[in-house]
N, C-alpha and C. Protein backbone atom coordinates (compact mmCIF):
# COMPACT_ATOMS: atom_id res chain seq x y z
N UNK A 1 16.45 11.20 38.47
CA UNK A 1 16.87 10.08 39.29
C UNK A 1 16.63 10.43 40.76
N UNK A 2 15.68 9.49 41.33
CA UNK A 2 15.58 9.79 42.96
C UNK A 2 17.13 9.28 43.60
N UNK A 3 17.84 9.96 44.82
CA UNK A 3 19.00 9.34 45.61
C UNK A 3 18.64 9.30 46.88
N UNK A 4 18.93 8.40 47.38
CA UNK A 4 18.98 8.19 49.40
C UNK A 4 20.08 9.16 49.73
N UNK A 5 20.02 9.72 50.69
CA UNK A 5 20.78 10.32 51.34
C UNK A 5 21.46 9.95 52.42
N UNK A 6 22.66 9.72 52.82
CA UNK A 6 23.05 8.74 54.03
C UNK A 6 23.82 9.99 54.91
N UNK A 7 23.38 10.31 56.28
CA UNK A 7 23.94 11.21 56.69
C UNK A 7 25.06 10.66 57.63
N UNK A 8 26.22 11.20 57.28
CA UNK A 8 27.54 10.37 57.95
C UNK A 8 28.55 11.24 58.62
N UNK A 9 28.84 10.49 60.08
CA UNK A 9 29.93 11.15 60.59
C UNK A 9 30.99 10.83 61.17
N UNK A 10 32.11 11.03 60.89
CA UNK A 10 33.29 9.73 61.12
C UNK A 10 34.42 10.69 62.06
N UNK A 11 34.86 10.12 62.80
CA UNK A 11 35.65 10.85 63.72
C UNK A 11 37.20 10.91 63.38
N UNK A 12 37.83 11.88 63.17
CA UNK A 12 39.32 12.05 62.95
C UNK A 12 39.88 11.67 63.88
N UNK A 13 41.44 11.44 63.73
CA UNK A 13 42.34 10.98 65.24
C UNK A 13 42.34 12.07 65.45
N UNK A 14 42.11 13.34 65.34
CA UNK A 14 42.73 14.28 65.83
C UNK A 14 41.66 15.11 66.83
N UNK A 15 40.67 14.36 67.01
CA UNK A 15 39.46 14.74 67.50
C UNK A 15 38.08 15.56 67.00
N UNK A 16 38.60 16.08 65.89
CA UNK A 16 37.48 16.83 65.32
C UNK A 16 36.68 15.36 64.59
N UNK A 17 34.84 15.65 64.21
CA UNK A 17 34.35 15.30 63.49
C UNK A 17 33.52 15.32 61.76
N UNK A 18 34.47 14.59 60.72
CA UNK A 18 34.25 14.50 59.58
C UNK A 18 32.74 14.25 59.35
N UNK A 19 31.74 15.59 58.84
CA UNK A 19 30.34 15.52 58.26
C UNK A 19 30.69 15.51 56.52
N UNK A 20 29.85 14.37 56.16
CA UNK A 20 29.45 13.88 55.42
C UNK A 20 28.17 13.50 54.66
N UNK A 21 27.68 13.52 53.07
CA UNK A 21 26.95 12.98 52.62
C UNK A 21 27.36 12.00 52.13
N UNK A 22 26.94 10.84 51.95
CA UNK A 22 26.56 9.55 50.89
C UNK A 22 25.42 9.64 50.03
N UNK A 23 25.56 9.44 48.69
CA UNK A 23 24.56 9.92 47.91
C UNK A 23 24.68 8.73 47.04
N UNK A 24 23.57 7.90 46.85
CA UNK A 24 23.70 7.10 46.16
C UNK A 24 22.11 6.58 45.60
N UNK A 25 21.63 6.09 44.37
CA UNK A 25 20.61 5.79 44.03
C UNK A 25 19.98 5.16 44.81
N UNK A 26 18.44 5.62 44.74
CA UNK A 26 17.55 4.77 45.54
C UNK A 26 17.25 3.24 45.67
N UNK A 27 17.70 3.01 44.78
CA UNK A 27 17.14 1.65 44.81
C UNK A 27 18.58 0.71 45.06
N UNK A 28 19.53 1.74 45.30
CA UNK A 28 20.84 1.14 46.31
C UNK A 28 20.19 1.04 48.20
N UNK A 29 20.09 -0.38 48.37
CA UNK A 29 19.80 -0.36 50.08
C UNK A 29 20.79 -1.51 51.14
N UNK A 30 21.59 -1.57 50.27
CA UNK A 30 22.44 -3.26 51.27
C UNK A 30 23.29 -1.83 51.68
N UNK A 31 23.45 -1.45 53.28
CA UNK A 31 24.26 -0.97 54.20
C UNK A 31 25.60 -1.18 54.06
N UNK A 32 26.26 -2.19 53.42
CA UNK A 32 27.98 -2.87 53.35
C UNK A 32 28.05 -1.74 52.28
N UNK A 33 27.59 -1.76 51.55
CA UNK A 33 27.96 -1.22 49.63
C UNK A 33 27.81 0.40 49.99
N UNK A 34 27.03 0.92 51.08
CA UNK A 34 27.09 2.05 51.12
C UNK A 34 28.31 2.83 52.45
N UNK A 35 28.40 1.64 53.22
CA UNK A 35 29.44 1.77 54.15
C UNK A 35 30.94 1.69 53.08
N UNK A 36 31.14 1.09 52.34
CA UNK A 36 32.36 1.00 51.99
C UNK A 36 32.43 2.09 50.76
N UNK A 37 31.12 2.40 49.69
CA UNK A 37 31.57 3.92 49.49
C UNK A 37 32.23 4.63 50.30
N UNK A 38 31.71 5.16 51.53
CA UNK A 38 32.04 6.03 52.29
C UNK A 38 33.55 5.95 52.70
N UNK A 39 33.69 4.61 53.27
CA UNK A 39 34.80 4.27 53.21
C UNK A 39 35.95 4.41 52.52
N UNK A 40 35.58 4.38 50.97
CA UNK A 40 36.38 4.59 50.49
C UNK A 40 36.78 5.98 50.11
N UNK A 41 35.78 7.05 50.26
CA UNK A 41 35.63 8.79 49.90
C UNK A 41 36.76 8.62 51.61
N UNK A 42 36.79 8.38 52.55
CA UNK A 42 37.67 8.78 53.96
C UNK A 42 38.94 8.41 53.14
N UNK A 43 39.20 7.17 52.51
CA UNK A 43 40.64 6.84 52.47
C UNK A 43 41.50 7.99 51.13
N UNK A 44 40.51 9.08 50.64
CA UNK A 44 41.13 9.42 49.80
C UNK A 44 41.72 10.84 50.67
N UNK A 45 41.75 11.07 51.40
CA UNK A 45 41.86 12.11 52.91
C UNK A 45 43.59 11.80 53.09
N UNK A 46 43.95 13.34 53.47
CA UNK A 46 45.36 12.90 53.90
C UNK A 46 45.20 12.64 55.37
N UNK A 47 44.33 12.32 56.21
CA UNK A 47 44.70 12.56 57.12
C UNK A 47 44.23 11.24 57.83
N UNK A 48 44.14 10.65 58.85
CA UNK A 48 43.66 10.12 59.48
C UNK A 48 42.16 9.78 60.27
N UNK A 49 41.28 8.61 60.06
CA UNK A 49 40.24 9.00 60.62
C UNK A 49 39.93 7.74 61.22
N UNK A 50 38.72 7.49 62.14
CA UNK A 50 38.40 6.16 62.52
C UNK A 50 37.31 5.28 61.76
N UNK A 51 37.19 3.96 61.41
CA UNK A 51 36.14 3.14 60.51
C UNK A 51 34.67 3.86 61.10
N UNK A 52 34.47 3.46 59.69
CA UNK A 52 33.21 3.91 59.22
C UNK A 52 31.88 2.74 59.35
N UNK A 53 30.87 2.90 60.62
CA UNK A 53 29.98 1.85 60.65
C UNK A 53 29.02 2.36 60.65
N UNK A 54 27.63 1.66 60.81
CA UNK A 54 26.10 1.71 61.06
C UNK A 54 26.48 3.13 61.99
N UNK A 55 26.99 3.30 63.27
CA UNK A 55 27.03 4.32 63.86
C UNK A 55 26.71 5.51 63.81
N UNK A 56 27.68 5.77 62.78
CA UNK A 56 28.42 7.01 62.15
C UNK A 56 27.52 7.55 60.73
N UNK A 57 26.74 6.06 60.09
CA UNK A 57 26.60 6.52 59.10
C UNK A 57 24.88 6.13 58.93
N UNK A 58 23.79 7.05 58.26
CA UNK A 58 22.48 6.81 59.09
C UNK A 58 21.63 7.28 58.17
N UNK A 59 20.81 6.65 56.73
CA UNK A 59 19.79 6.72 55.97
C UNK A 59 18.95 8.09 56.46
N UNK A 60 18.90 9.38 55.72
CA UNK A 60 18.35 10.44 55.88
C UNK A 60 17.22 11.05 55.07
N UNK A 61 16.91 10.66 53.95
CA UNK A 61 16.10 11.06 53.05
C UNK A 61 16.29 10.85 51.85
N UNK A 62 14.98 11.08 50.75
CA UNK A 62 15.32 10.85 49.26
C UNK A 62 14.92 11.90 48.86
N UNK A 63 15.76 12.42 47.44
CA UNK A 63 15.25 13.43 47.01
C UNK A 63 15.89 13.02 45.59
N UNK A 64 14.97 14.16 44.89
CA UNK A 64 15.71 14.17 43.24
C UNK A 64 17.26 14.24 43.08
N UNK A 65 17.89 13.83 42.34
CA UNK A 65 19.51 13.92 41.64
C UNK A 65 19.90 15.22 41.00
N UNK A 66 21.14 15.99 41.35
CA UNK A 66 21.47 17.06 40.97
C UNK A 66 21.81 16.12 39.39
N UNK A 67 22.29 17.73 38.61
CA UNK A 67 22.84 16.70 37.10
C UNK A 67 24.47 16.29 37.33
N UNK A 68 25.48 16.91 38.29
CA UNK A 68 26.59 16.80 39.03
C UNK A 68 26.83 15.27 40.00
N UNK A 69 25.49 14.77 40.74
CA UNK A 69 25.69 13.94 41.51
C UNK A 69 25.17 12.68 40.59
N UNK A 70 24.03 12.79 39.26
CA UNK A 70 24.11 11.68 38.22
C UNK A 70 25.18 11.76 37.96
N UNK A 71 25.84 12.25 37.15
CA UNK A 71 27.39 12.43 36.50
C UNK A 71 28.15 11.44 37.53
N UNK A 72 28.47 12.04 38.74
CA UNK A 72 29.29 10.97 39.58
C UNK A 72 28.53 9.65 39.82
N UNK A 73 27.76 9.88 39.83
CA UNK A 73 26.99 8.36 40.59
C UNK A 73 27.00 7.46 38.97
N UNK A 74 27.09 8.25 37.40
CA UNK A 74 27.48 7.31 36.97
C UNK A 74 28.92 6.62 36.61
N UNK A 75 29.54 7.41 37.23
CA UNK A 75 31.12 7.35 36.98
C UNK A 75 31.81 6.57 38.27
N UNK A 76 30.85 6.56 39.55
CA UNK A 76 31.53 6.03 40.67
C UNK A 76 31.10 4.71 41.60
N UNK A 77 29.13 5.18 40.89
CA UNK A 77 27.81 4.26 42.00
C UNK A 77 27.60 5.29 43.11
N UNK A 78 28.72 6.61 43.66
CA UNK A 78 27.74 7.21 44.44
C UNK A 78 28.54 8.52 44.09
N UNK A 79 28.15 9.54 45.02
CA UNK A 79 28.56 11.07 44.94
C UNK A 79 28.84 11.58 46.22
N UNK A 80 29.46 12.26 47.07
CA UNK A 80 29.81 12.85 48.25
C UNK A 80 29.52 14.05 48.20
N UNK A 81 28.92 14.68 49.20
CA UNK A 81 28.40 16.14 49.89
C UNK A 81 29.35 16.48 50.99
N UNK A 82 29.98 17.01 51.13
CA UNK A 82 31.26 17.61 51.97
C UNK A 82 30.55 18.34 52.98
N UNK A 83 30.35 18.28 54.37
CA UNK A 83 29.65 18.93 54.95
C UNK A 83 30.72 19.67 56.20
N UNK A 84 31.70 19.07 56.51
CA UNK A 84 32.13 19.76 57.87
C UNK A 84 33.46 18.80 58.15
N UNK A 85 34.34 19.50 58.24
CA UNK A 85 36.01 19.00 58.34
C UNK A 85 36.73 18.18 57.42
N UNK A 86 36.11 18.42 56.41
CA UNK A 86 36.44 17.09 55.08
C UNK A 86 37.27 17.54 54.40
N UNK A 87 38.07 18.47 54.73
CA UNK A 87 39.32 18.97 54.40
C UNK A 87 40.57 19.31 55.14
């Protein structure tokens, strides 16, 4: 399975910035459906952060599907890459 890669970065209240992947099938391209994944991977966070737009969040590349990110992407429509303060 090819996936788009959406490279995303959403700002905490606390000033640091949440790096992020969005990983979702290629032939996923309407921006709302991939903004509100994301959206919804922030709201599962204890902490506080600011909305998630076009800004923050920015089509990066396609590449093949791990067998981990099929698995989620069929269990969810997408998969998250934890890159930097996402904890």
């Amino acid at each position: 399975m090819k996936v788009s890669i959406w490279d995303t970065y959403v700002p905490r209240k606390n000033g640091t910035i949440m790096h992020f992947d969005i990983v979702v099938p290629s032939n996923v391209k309407d921006e709302q459906i991939i903004f509100e994944y994301g959206k919804e991977y922030v709201m599962t966070k204890e902490y506080e952060a600011y909305d998630l737009t076009a800004k923050e969040c920015r089509f990066c590349h396609i590449k093949q599907a791990t067998h981990e990110m099929i698995s989620k992407i069929k269990e969810k429509g997408y998969f998250i890459i934890e890159m930097e303060h996402c904890n």
